[in-house]
Protein backbone atom coordinates (compact mmCIF):
# COMPACT_ATOMS: atom_id res chain seq x y z
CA UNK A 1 5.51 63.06 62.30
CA UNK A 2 7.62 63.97 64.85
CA UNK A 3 5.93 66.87 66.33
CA UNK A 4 2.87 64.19 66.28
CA UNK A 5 4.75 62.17 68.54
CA UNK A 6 5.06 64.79 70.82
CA UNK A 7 1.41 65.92 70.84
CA UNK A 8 0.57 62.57 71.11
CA UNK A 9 0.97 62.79 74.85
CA UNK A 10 -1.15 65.31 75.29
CA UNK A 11 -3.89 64.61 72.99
CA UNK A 12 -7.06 62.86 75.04
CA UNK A 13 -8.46 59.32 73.90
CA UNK A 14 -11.84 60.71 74.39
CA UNK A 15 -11.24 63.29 71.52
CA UNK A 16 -9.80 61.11 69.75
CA UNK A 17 -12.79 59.01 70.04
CA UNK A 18 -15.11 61.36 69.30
CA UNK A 19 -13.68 61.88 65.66
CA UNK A 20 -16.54 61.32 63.22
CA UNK A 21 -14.10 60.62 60.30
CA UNK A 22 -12.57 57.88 62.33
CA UNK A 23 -15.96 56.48 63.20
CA UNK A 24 -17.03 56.83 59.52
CA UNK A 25 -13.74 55.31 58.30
CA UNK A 26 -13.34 52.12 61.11
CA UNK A 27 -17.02 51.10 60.65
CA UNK A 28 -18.62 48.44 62.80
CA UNK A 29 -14.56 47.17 63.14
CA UNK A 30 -13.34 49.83 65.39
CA UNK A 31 -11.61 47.61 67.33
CA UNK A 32 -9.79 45.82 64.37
CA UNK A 33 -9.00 49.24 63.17
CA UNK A 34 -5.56 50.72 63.61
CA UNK A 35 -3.65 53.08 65.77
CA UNK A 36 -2.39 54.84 62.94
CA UNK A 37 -6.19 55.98 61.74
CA UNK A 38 -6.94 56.98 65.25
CA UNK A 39 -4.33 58.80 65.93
CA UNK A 40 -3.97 60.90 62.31
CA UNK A 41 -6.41 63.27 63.50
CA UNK A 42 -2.93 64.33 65.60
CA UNK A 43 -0.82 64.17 62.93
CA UNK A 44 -3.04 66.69 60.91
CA UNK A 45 -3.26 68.73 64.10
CA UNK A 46 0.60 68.66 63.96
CA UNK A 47 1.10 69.95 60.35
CA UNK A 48 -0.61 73.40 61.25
CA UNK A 49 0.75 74.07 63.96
CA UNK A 50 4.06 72.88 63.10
CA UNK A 51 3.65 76.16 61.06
CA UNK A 52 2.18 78.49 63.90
CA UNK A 53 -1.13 78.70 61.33
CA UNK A 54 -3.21 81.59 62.75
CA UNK A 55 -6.20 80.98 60.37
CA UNK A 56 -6.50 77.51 57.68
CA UNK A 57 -9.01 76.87 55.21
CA UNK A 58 -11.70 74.14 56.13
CA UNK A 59 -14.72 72.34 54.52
CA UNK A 60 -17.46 71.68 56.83
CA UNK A 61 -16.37 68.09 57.30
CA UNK A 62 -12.39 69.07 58.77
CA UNK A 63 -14.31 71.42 61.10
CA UNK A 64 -14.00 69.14 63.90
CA UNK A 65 -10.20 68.34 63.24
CA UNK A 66 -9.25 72.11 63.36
CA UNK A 67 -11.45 71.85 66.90
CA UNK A 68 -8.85 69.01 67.71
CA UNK A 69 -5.87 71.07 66.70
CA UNK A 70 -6.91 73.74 68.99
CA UNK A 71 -7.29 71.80 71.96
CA UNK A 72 -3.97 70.03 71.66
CA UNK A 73 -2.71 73.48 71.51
CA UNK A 74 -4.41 74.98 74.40
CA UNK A 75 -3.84 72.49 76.31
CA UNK A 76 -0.25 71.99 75.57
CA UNK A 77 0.20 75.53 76.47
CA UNK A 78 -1.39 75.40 79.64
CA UNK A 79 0.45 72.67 80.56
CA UNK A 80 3.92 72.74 79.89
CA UNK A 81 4.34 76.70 79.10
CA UNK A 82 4.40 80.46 80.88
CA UNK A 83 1.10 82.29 80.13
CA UNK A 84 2.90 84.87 78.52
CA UNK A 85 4.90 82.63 76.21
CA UNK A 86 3.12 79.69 74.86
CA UNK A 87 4.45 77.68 72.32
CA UNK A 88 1.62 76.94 69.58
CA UNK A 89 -0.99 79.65 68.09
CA UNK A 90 -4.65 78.48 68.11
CA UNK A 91 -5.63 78.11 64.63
CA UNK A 92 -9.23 79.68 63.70
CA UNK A 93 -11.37 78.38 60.58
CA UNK A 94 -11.89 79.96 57.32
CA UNK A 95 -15.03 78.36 55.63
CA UNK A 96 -16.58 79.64 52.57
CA UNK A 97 -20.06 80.64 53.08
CA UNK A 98 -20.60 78.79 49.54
CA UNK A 99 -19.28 75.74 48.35
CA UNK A 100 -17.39 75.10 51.55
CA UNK A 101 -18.34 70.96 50.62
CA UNK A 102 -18.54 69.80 47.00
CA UNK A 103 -20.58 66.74 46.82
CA UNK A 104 -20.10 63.27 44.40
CA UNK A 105 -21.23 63.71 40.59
CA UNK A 106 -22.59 60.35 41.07
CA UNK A 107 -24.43 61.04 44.97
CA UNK A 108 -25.27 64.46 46.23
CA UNK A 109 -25.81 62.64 50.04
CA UNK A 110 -21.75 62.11 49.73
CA UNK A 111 -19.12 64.53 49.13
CA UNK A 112 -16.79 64.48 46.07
CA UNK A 113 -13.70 62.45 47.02
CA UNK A 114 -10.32 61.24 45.53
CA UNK A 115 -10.74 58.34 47.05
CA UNK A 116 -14.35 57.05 45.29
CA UNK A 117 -13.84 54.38 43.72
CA UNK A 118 -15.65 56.09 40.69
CA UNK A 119 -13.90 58.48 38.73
CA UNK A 120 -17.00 59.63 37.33
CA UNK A 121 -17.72 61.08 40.85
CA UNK A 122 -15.60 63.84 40.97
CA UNK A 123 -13.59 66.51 38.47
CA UNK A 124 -9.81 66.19 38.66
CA UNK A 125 -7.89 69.23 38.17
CA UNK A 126 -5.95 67.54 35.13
CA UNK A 127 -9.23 65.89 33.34
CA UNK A 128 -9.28 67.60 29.62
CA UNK A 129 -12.34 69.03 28.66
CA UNK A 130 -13.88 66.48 26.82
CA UNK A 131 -13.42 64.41 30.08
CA UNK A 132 -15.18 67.16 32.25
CA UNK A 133 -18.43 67.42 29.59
CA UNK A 134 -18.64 63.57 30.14
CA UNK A 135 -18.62 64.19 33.70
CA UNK A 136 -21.28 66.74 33.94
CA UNK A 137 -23.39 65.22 31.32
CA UNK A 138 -23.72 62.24 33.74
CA UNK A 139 -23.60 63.40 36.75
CA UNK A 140 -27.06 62.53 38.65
CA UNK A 141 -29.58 64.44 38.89
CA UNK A 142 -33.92 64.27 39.38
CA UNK A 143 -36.11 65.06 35.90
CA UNK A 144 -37.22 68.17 37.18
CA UNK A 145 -36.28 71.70 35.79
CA UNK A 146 -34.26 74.22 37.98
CA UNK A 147 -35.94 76.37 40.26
CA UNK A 148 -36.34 80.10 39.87
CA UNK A 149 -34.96 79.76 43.76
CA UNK A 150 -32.89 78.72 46.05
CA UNK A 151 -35.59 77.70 48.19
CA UNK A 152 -36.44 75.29 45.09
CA UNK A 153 -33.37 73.70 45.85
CA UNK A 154 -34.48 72.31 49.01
CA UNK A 155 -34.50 68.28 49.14
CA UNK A 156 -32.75 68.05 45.77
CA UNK A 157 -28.95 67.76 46.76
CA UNK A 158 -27.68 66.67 43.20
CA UNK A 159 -29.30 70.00 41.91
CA UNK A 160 -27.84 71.56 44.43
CA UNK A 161 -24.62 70.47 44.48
CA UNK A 162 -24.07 71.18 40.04
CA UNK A 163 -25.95 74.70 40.96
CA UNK A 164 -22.96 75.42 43.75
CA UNK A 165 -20.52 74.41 41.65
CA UNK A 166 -21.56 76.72 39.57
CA UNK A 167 -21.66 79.58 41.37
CA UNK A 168 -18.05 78.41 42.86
CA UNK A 169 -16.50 79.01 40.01
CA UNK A 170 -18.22 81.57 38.28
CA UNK A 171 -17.83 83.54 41.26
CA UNK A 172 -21.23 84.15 41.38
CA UNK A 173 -24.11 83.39 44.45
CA UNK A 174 -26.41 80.85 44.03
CA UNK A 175 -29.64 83.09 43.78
CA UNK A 176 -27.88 84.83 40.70
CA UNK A 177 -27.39 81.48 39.19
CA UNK A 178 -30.80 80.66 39.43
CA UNK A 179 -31.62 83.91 38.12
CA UNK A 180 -30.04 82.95 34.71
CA UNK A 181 -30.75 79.33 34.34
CA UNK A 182 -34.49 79.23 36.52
CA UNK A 183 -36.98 77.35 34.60
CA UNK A 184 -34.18 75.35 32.30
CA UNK A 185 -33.89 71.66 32.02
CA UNK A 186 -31.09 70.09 32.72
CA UNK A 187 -30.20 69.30 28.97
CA UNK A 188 -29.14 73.06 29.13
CA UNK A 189 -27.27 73.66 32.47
CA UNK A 190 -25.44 70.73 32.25
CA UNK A 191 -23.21 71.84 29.00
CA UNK A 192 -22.97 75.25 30.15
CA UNK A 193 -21.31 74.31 33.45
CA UNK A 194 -19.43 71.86 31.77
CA UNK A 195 -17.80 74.48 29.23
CA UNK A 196 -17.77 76.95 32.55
CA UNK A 197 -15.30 74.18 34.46
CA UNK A 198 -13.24 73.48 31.02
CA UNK A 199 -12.54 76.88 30.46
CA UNK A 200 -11.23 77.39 34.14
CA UNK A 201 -9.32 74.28 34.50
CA UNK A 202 -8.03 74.41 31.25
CA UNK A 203 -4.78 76.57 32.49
CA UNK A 204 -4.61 74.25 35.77
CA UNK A 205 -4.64 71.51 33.42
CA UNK A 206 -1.83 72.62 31.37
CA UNK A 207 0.30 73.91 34.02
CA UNK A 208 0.05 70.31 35.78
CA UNK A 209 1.39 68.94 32.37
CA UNK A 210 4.04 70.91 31.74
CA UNK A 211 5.43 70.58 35.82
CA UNK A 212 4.76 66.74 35.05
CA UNK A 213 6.86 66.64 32.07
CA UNK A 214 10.01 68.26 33.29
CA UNK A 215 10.89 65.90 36.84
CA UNK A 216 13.98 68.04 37.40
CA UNK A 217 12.21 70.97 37.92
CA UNK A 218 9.49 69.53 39.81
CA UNK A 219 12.18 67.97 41.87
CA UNK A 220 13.97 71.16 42.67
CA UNK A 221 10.31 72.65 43.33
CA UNK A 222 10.13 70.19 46.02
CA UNK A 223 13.22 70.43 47.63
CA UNK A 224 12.88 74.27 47.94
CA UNK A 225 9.95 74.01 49.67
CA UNK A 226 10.91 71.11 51.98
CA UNK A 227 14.31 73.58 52.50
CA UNK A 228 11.52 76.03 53.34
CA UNK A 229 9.44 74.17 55.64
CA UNK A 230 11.85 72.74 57.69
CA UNK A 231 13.23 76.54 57.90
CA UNK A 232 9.77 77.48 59.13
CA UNK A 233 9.49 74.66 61.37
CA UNK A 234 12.46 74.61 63.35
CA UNK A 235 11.89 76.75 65.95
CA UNK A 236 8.16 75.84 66.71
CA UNK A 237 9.93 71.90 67.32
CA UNK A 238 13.08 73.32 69.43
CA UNK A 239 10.96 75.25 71.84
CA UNK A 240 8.02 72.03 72.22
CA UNK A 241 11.31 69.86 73.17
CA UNK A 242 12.17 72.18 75.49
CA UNK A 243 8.90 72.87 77.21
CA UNK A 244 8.81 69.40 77.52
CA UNK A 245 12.14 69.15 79.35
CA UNK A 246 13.53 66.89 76.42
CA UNK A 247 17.02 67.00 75.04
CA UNK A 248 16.97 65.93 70.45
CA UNK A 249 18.62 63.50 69.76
């Protein structure tokens, strides 16, 4: 937050504006929305390069806030530092060529989101496996049998989407996953990536649990890595004060 604060002088309303997630979040109310949600897009921008992040992970959809992140920090460097000694590295994107967006069990138009209001649209790393079968077993999808390939796919997101998963976790493309399960209802993929998903969550599952169940280890987890962080972070925050010509308080 307070490397946001800084960047927040240099970030432009007119990228800010052109967010899509702000516009998608805000509505028709833009103007009764608040400062806070326009400017978090800055905030996010500050977390990686806090860190002097050379590459991050993004999903299609955080593209455009990586874009942000880089244009703070070329521009901050253009402005306030040498040319041989800028302060913040320009992130660049690492997207999945598969699976880089995993859409809603419920809508393949919309992708799968903590924050649905439906739990039945999404799998949560700690869901047991009876909870994931449910969840697969009811996800949406059209009457029609699975395509022999991916071309098959094409105007059938909810297919899609189960199909990806899929491959996601099997580690496999989605041609080969076709390749197996072509020609099959959905009466038979269904369990079998439910019982694929199980099996790999399974040890996520339990290792949440056990963290969960012991707080003063959790607690110490946390406060290494905050120790950590702030370790890491120092020096990126010291030298954006002083290209700024500001003394911390």
């Amino acid at each position: 937050a307070e490397l946001q604060w800084l960047l927040n002088g240099t970030a432009r309303m007119g990228w800010l504006n052109r967010m899509t997630q702000f516009k998608d979040k805000s509505g028709k109310n833009r103007e009764g929305a608040s400062a806070a949600l326009f400017t978090y897009p800055v905030l996010q921008a500050a977390d990686v390069l806090l860190y002097q992040a050379t590459h991050v992970p993004v999903g299609e959809d955080q593209k455009q806030h990586l874009e942000l992140a880089r244009d703070i920090a070329q521009k901050f460097n253009n402005d306030f530092c040498p040319e041989d000694a800028p302060v913040f590295t320009l992130p660049d994107p690492i997207t999945p060529p598969e699976a880089a967006r995993i859409m809603s069990l419920r809508d393949g138009s919309k992708k799968m989101s903590k924050s649905d209001p439906s739990e039945m649209s999404r799998i949560e790393l700690a869901d047991d496996a009876d909870t994931i079968m449910k969840k697969i077993k009811k996800a949406k999808t059209d009457p029609e049998p699975l395509p022999s390939e991916e071309a098959g796919l094409e105007g059938r997101p909810e297919a899609l989407n189960l199909v990806t998963i899929y491959g996601a976790v099997s580690g496999r493309t989605i041609a080969d996953v076709l390749g197996e399960y072509g020609g099959q209802g959905f009466g038979q993929f269904k369990p079998a990536l439910g019982e694929l998903l199980a099996e790999s969550l399974a040890p996520i599952a339990a290792r949440f649990r056990d963290l969960k169940s012991d707080r003063e280890s959790l607690d110490a987890i946390l406060a290494r890595g905050a120790a950590k962080a702030r370790e890491r972070a120092a020096p990126t925050l010291a030298a954006t004060y002083k290209a700024l010509g500001l003394v911390r308080g």
